[in-house]
Protein backbone atom coordinates (compact mmCIF):
# COMPACT_ATOMS: atom_id res chain seq x y z
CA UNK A 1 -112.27 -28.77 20.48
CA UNK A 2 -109.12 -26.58 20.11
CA UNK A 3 -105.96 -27.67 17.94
CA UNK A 4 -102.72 -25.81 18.53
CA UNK A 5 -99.25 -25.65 16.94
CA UNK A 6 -96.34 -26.72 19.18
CA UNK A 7 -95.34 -23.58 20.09
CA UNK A 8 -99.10 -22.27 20.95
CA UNK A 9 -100.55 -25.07 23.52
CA UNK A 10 -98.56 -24.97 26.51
CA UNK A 11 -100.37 -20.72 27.12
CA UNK A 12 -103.82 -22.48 26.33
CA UNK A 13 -103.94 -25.63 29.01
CA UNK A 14 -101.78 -23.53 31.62
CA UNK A 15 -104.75 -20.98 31.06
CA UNK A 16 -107.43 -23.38 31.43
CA UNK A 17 -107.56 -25.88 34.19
CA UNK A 18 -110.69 -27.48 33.09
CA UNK A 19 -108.32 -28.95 30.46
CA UNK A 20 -108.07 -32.61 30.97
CA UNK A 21 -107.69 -34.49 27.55
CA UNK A 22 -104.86 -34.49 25.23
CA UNK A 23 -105.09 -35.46 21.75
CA UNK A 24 -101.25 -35.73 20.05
CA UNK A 25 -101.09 -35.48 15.98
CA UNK A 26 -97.97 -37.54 15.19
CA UNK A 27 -96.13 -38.17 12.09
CA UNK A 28 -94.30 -41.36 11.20
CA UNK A 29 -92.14 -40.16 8.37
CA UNK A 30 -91.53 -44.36 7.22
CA UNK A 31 -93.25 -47.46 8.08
CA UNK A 32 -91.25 -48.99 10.99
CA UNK A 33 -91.28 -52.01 13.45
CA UNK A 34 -91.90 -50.99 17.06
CA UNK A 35 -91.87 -53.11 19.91
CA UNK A 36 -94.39 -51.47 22.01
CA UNK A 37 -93.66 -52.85 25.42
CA UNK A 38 -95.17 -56.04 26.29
CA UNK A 39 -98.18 -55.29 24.09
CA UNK A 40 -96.72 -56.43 20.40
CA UNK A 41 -94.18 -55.87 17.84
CA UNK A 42 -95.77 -54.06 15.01
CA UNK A 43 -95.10 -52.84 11.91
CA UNK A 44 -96.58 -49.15 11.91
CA UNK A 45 -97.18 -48.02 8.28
CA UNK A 46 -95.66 -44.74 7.31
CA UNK A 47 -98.67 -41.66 7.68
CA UNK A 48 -100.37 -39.53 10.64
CA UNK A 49 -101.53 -40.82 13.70
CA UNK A 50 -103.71 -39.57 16.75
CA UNK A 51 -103.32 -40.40 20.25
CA UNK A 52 -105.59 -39.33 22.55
CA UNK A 53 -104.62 -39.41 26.20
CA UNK A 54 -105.68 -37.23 29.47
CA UNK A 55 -103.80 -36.27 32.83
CA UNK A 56 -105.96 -35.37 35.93
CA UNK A 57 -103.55 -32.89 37.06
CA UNK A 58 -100.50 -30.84 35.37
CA UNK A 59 -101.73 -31.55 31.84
CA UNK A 60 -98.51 -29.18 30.44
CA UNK A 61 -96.45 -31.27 32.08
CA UNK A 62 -97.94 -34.70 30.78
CA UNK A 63 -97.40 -33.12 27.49
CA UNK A 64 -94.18 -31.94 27.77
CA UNK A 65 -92.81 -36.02 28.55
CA UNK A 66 -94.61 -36.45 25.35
CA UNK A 67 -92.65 -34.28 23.60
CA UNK A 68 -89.20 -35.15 24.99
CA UNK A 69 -86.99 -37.87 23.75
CA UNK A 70 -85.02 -37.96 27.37
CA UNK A 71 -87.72 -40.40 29.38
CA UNK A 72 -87.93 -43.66 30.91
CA UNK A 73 -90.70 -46.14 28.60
CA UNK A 74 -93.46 -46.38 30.78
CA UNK A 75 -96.39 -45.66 28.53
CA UNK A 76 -97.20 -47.72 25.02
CA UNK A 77 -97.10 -44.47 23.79
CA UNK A 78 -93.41 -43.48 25.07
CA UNK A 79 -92.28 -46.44 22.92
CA UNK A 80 -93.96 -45.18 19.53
CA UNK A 81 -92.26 -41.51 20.27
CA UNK A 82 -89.05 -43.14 20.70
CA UNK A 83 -88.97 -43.82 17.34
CA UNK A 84 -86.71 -41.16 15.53
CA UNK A 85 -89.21 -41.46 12.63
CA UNK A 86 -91.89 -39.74 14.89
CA UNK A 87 -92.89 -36.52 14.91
CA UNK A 88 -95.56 -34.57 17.29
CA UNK A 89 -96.92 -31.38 14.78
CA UNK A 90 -99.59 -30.36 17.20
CA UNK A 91 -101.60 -30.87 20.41
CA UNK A 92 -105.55 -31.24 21.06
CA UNK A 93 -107.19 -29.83 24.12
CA UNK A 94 -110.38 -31.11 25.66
CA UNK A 95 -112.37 -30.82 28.66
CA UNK A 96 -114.19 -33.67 27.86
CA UNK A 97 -113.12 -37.33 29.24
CA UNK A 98 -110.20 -38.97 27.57
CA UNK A 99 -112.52 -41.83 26.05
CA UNK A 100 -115.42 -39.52 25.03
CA UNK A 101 -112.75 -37.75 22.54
CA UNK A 102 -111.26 -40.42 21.09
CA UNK A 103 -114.50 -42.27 19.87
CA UNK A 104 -115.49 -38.96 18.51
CA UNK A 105 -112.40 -38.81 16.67
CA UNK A 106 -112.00 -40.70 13.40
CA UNK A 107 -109.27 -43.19 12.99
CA UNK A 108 -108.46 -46.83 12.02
CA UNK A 109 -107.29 -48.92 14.82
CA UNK A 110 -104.31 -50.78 13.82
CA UNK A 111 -103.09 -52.50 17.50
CA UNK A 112 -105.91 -53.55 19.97
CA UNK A 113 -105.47 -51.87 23.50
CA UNK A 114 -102.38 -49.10 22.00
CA UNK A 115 -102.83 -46.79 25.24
CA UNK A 116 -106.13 -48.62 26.64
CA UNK A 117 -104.85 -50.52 29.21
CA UNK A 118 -107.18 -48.84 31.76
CA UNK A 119 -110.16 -47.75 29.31
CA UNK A 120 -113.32 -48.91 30.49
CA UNK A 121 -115.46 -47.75 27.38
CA UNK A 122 -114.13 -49.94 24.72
CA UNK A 123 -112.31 -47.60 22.73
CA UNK A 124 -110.35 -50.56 21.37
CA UNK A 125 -107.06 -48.30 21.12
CA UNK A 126 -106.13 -44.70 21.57
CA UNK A 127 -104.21 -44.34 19.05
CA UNK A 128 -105.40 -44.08 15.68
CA UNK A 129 -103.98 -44.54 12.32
CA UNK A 130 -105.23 -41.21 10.23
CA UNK A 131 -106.12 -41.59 6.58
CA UNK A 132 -105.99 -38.02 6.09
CA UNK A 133 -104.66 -34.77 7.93
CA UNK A 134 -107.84 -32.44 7.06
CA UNK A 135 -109.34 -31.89 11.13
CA UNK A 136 -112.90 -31.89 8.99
CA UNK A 137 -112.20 -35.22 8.49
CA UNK A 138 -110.86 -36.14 12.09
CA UNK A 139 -113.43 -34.68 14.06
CA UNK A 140 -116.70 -34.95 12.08
């Protein structure tokens, strides 16, 4: 497991191409109502959140959508970053499978199926609502 600042994770995943899973540490900065596509309107309590995702190929580039405010929604996740409230303050690096690192990762799920449209291992969501920013206490 490797953690990086925003300016530090593009060198890492461009270095490594076994690099396949993305974990995003996000900060909502107020509780806000967010339509998330067709999935719900829900009112996202104010705190730190984790979203794990993964991208087969060109990971940096995955990344970098995540990062930018100029995008078309696609993703459940595109309409939580939309949010001017939101705030990515660092990236997560796997090799492991998207679903393996986010059930290793603690987390309260807040809105069934948040990024698991596809997930075949019953995450329940991939994004999680964090309690606390210590990574002790995110990845046990």
């Amino acid at each position: 497991m490797s953690v990086w600042s925003l300016d530090k994770w593009e060198s890492k995943a461009n270095a490594d191409e076994r690099l396949v899973t993305y974990q995003l540490h996000i900060t909502l900065q107020r509780s806000q109502w967010i339509r998330v596509g067709s999935l719900a309107k829900f009112l996202f309590p104010v705190r730190n959140y984790l979203y794990t995702g993964s991208a087969r190929r060109n990971l940096p580039a995955r990344i970098h959508r995540h990062l930018s405010r100029q995008k078309k929604l696609r993703w459940h996740i595109d309409y939580f970053l939309m949010t001017p409230e939101t705030q990515i303050t660092a990236v997560g690096l796997f090799s492991e499978t998207e679903c393996c690192c986010n059930q290793q990762a603690n987390g309260e799920i807040l809105l069934a199926g948040f990024g698991a449209s596809d997930c075949r291992a019953q995450c329940g969501s991939h994004l999680k609502y964090l309690s606390s920013t210590a990574m002790a206490d995110i990845y046990p």
